[in-house]
Structure formats: C-alpha cells, structure tokens
PDB file of N, CA and C in Angstrom:
ATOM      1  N   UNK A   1       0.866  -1.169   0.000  1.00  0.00           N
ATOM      2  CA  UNK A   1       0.000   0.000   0.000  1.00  0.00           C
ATOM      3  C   UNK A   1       0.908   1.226   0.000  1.00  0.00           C
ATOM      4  N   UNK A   2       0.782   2.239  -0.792  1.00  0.00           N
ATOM      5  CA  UNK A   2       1.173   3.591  -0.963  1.00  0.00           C
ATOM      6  C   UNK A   2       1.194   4.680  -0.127  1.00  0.00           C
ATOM      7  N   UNK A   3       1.237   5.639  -0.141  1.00  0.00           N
ATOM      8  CA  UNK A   3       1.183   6.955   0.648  1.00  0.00           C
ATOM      9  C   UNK A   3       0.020   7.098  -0.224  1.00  0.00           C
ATOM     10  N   UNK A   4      -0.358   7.513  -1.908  1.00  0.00           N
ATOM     11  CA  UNK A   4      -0.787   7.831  -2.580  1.00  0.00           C
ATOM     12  C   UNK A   4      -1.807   7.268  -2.435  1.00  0.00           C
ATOM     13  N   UNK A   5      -2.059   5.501  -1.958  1.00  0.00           N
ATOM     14  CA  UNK A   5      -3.203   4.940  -2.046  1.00  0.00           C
ATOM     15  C   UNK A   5      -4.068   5.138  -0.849  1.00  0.00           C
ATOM     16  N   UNK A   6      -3.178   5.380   0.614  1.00  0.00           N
ATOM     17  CA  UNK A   6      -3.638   5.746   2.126  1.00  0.00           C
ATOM     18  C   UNK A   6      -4.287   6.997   1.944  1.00  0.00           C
ATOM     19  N   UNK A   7      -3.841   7.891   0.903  1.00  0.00           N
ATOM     20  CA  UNK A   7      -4.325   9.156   1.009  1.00  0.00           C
ATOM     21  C   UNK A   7      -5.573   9.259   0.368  1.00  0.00           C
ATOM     22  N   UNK A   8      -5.897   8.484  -0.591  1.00  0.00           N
ATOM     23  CA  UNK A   8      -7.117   8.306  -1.448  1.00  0.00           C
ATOM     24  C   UNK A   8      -8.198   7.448  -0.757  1.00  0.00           C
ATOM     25  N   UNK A   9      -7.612   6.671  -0.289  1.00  0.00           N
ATOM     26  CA  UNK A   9      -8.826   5.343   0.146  1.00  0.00           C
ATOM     27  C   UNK A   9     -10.010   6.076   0.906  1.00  0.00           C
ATOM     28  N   UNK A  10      -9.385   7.352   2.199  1.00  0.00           N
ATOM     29  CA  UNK A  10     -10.794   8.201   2.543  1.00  0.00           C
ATOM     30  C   UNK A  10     -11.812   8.950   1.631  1.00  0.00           C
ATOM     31  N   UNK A  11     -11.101   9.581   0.710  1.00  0.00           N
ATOM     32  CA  UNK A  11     -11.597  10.387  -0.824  1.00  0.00           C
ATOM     33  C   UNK A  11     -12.630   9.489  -1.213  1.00  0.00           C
ATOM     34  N   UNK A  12     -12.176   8.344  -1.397  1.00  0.00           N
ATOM     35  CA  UNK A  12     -13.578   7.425  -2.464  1.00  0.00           C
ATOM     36  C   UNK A  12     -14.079   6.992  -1.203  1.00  0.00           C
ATOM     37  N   UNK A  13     -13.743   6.752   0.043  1.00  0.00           N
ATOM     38  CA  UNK A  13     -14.934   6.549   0.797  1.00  0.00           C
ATOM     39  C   UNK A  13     -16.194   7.294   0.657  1.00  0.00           C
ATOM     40  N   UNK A  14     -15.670   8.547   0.645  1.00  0.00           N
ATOM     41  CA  UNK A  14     -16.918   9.607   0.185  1.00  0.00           C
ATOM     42  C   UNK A  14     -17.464   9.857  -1.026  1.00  0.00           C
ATOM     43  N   UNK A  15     -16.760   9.228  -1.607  1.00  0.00           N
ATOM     44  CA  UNK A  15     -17.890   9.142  -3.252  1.00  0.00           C
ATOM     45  C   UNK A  15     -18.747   7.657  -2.891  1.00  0.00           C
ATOM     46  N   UNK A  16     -18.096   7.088  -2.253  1.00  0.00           N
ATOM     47  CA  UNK A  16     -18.866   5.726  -1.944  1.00  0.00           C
ATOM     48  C   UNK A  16     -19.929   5.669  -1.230  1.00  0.00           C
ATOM     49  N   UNK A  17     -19.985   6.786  -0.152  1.00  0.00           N
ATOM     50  CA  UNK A  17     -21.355   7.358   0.824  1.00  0.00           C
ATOM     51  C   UNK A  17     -22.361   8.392   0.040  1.00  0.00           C
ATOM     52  N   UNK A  18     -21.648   9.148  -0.955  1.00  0.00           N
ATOM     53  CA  UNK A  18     -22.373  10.332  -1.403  1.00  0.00           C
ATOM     54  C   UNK A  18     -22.428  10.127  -2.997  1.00  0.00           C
ATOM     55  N   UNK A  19     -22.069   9.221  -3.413  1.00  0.00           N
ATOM     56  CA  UNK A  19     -21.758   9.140  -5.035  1.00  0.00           C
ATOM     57  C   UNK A  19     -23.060   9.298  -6.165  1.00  0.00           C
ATOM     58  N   UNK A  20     -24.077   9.059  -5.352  1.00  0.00           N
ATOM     59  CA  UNK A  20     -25.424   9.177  -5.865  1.00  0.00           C
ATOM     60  C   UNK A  20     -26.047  11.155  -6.195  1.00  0.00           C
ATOM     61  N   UNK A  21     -25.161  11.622  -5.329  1.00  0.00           N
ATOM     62  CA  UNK A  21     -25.559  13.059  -5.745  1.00  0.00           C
ATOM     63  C   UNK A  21     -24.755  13.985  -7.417  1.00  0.00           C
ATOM     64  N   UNK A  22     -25.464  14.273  -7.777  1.00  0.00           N
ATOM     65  CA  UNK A  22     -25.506  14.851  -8.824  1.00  0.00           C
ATOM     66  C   UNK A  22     -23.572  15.317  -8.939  1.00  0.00           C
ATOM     67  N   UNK A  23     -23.365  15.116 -10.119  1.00  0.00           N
ATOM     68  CA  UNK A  23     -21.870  15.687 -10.439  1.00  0.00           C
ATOM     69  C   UNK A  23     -20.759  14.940  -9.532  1.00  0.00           C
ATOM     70  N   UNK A  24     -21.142  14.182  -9.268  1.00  0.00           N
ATOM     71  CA  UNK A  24     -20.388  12.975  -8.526  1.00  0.00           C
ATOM     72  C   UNK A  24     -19.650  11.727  -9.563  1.00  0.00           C
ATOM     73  N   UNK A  25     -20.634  11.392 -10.109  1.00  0.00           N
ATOM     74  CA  UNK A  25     -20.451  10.332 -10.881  1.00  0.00           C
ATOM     75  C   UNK A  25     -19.500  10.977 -11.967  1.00  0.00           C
ATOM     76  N   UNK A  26     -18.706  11.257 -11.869  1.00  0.00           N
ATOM     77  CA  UNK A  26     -17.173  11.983 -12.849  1.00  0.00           C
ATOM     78  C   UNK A  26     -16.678  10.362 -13.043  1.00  0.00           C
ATOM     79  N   UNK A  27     -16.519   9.883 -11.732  1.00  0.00           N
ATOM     80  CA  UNK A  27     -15.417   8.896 -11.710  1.00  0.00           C
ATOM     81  C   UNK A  27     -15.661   7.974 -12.784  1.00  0.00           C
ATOM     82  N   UNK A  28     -17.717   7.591 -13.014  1.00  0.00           N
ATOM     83  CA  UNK A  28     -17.819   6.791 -13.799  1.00  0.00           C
ATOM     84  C   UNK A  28     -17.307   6.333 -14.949  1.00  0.00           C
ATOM     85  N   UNK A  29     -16.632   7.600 -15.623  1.00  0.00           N
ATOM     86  CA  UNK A  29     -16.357   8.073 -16.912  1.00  0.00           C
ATOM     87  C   UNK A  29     -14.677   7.652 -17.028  1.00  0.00           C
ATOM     88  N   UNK A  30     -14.273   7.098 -15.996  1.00  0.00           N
ATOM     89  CA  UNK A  30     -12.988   6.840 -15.721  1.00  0.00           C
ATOM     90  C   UNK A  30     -12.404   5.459 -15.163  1.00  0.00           C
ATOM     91  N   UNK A  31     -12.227   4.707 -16.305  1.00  0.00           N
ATOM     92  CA  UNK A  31     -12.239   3.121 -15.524  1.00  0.00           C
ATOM     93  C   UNK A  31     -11.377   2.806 -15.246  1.00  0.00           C
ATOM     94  N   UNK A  32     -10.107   2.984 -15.914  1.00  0.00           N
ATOM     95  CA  UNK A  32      -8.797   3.034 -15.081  1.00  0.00           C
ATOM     96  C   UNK A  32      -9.389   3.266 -13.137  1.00  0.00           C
ATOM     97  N   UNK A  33      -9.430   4.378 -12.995  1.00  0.00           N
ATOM     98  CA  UNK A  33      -9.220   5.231 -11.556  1.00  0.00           C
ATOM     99  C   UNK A  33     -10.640   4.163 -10.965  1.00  0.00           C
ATOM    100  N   UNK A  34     -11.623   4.095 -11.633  1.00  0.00           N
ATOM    101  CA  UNK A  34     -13.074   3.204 -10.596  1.00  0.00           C
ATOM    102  C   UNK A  34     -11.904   1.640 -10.647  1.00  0.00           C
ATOM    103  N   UNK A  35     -11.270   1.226 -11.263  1.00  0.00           N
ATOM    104  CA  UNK A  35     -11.189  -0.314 -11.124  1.00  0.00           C
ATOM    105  C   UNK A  35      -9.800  -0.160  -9.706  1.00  0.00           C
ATOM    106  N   UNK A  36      -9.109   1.121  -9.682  1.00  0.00           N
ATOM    107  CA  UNK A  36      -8.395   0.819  -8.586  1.00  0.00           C
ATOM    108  C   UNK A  36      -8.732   1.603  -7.414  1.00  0.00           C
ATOM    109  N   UNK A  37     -10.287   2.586  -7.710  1.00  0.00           N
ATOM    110  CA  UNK A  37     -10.882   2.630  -6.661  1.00  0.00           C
ATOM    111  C   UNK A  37     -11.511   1.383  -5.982  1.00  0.00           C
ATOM    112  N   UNK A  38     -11.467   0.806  -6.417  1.00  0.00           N
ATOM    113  CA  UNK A  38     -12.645  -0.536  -6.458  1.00  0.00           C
ATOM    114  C   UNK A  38     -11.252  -1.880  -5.555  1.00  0.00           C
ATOM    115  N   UNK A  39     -10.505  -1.830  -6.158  1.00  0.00           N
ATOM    116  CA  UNK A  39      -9.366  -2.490  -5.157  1.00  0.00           C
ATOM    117  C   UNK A  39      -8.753  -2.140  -3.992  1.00  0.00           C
ATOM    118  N   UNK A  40      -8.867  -0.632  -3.872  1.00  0.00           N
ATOM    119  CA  UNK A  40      -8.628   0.048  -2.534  1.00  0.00           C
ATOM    120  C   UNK A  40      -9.488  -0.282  -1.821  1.00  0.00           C
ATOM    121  N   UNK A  41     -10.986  -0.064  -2.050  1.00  0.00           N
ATOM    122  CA  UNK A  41     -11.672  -0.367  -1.335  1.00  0.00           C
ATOM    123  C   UNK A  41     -11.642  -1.790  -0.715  1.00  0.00           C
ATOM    124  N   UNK A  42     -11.413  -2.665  -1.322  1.00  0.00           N
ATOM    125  CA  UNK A  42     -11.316  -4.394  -0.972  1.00  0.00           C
ATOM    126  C   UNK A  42      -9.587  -4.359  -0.211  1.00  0.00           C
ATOM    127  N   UNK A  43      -9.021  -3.856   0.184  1.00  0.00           N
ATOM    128  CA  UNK A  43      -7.947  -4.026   0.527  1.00  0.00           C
ATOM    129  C   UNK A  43      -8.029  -4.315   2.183  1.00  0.00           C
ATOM    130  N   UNK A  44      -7.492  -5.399   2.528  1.00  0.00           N
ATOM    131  CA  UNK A  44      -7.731  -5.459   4.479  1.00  0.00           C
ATOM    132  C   UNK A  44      -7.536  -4.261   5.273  1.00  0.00           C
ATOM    133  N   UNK A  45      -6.650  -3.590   5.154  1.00  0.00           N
ATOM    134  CA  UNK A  45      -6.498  -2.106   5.542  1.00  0.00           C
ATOM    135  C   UNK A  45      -7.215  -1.249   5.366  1.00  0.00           C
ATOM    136  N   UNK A  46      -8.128  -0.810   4.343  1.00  0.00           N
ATOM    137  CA  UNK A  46      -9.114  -0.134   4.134  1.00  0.00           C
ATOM    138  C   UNK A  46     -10.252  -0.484   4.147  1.00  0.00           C
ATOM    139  N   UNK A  47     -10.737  -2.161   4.469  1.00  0.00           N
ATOM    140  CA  UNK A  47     -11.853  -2.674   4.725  1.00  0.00           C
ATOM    141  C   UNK A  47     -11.814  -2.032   6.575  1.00  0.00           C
ATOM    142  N   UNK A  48     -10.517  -2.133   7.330  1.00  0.00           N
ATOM    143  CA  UNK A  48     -10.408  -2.340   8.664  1.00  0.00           C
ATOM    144  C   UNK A  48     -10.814  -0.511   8.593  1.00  0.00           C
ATOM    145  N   UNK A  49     -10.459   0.064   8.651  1.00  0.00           N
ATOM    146  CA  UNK A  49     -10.140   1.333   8.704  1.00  0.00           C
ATOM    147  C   UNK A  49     -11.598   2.379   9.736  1.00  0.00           C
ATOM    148  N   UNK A  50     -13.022   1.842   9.280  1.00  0.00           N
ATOM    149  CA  UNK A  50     -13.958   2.429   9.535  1.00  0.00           C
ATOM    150  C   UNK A  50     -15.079   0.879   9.603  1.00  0.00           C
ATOM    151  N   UNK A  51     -15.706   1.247  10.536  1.00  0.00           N
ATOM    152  CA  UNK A  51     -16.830   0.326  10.743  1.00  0.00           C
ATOM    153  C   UNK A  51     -17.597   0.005   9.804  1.00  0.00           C
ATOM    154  N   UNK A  52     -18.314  -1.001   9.763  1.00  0.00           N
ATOM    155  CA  UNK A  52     -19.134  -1.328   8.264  1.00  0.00           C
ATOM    156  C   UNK A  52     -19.996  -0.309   8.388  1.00  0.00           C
ATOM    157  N   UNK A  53     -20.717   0.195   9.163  1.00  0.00           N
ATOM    158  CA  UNK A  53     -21.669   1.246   9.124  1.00  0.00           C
ATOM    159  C   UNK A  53     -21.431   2.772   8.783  1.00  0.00           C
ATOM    160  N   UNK A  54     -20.043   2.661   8.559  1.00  0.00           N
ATOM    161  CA  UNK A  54     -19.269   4.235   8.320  1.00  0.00           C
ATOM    162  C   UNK A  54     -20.272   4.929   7.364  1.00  0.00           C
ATOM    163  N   UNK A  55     -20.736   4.783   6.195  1.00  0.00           N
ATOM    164  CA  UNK A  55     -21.643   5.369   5.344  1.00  0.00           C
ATOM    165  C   UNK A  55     -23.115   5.774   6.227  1.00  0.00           C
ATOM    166  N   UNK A  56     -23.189   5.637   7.254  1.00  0.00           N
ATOM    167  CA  UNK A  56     -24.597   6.149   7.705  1.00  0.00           C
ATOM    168  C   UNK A  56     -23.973   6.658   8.879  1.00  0.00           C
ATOM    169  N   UNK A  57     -23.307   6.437   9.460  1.00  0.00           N
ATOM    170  CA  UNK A  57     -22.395   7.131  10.461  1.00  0.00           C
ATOM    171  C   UNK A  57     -21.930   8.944   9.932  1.00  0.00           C
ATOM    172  N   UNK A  58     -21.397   8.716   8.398  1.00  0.00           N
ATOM    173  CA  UNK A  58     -21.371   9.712   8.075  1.00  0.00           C
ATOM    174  C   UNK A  58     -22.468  10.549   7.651  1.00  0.00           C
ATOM    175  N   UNK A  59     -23.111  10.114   6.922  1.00  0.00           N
ATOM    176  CA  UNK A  59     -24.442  10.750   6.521  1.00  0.00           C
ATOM    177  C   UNK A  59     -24.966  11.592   7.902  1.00  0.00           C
ATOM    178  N   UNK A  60     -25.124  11.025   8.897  1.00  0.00           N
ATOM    179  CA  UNK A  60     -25.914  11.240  10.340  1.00  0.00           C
ATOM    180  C   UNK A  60     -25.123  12.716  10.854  1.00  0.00           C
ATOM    181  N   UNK A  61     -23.605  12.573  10.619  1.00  0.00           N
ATOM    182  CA  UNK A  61     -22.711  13.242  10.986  1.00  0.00           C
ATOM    183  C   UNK A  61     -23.224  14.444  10.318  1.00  0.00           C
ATOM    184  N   UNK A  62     -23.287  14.559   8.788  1.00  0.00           N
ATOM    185  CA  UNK A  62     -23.268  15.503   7.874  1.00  0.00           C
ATOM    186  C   UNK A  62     -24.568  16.622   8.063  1.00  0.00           C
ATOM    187  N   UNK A  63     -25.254  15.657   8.538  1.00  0.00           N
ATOM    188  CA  UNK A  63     -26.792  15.863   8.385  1.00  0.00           C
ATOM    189  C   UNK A  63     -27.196  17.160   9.416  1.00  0.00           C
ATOM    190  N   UNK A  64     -26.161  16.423  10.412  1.00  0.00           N
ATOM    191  CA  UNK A  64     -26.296  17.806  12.060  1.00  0.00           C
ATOM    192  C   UNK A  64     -25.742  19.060  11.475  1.00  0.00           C
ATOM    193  N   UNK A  65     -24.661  19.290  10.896  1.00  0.00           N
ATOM    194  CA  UNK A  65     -24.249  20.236  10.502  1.00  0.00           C
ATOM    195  C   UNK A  65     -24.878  21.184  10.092  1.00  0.00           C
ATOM    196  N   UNK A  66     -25.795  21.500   8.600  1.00  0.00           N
ATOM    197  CA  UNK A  66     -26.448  21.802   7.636  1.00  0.00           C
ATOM    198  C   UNK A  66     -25.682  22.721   7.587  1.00  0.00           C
ATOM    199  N   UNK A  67     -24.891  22.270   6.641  1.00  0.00           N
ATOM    200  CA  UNK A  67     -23.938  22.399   5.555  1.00  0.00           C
ATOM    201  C   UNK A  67     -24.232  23.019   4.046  1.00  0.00           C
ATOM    202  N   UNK A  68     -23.627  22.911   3.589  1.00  0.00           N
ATOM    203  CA  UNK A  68     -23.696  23.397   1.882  1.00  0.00           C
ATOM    204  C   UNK A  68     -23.932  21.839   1.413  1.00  0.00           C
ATOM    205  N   UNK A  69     -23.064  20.606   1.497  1.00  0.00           N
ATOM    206  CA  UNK A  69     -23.063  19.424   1.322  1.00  0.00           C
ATOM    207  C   UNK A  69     -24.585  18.600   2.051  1.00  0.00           C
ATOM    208  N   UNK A  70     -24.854  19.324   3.510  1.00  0.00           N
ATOM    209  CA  UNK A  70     -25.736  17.980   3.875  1.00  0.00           C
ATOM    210  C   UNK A  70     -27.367  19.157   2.975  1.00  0.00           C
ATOM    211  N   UNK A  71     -27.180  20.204   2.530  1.00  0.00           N
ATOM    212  CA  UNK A  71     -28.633  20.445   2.512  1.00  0.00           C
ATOM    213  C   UNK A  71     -28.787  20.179   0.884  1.00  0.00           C
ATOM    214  N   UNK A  72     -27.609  19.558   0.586  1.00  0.00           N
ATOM    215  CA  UNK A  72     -27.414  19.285  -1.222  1.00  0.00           C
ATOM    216  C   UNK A  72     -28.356  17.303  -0.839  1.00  0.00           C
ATOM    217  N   UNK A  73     -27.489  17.039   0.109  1.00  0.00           N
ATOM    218  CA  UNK A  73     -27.613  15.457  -0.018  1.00  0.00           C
ATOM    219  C   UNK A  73     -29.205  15.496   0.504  1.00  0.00           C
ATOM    220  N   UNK A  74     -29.662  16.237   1.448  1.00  0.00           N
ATOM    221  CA  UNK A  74     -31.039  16.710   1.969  1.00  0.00           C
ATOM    222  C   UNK A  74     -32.135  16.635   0.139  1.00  0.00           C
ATOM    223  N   UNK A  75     -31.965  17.758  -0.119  1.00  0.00           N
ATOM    224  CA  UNK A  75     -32.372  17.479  -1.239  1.00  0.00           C
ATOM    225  C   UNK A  75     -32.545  16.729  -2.620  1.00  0.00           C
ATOM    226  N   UNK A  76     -31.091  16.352  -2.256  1.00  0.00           N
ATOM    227  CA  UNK A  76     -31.365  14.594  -3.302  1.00  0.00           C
ATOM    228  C   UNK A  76     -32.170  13.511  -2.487  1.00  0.00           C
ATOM    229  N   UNK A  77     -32.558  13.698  -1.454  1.00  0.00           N
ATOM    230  CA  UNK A  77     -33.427  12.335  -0.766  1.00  0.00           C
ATOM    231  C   UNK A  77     -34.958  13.030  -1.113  1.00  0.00           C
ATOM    232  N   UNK A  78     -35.241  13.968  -1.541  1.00  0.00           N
ATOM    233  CA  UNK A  78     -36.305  14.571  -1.597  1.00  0.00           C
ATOM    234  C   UNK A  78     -36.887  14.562  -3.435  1.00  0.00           C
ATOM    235  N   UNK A  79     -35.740  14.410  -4.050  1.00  0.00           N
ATOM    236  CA  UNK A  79     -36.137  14.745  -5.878  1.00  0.00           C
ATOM    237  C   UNK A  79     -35.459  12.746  -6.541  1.00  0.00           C
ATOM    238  N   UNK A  80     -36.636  12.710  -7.075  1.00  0.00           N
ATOM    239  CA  UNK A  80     -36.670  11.249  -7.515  1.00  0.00           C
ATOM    240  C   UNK A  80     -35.619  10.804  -8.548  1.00  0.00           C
ATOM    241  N   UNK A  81     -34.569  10.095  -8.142  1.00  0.00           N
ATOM    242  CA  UNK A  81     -33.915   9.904  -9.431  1.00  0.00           C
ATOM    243  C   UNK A  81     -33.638   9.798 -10.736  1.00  0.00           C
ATOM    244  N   UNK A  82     -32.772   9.850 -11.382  1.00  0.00           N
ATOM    245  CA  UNK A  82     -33.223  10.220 -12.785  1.00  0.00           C
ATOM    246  C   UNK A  82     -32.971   8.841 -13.816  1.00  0.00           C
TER     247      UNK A  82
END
C-alpha cells in the first residue's frame, strides 16, 4: 500500500457514501481510476479502517451540521432519481 493509495482510500470513501448526488459520478467516466478505486476499497487495511456502518455514520454526521453538502444530499433524498 502507498502513501498515494492511504491518502485516497478516505476520498472514495466519500464518493462511496455520497456518489449518488448529482456531479459525482465523474469517476464513472474513468475506468482506469473506478477499477483501482474498487481495489482500494477491498484491501484489508481499508476494509479495517472504519466500521461497516461508516456510510450512515457519516451521513448522520453531515446531516447535524447543515452544511452546503448535507442540505445538497437533503435534497437529493427529496427529488426522484433520474
């Protein structure tokens, strides 16, 4: 594992919790970077890193704030996907 890859593995955690909001999905367009996002993520070190529940842990987190980010993600739970 890298410096480069330790430093990223939190980054796509958060496309991995929030990736559904609009202008997110960049990465899709990029399969190189999703197939070794996609191995970071499976890596024992970055499986260990955060509890399986980290994605609603964060959300919950975001949510208290009201933020620029949680009243964006607020409103994507509110407008029906496309």
């Amino acid at each position: 594992m890298s410096l480069v890859a330790a430093a990223f593995a939190p980054v796509f955690r958060y496309f991995d919790a929030f990736g559904h909001l609009d202008g997110l999905a960049f990465l899709d367009s990029m399969p190189r970077l999703s197939q070794w996002r996609a191995a970071l993520r499976e890596r024992p070190a970055v499986r260990a890193a955060v509890s399986p529940n980290y994605p609603a842990l964060l959300r919950a987190f975001l949510l208290a704030k009201d933020s620029a980010l949680s009243r964006r993600y607020l409103s994507s739970l509110s407008v029906p996907s496309k």
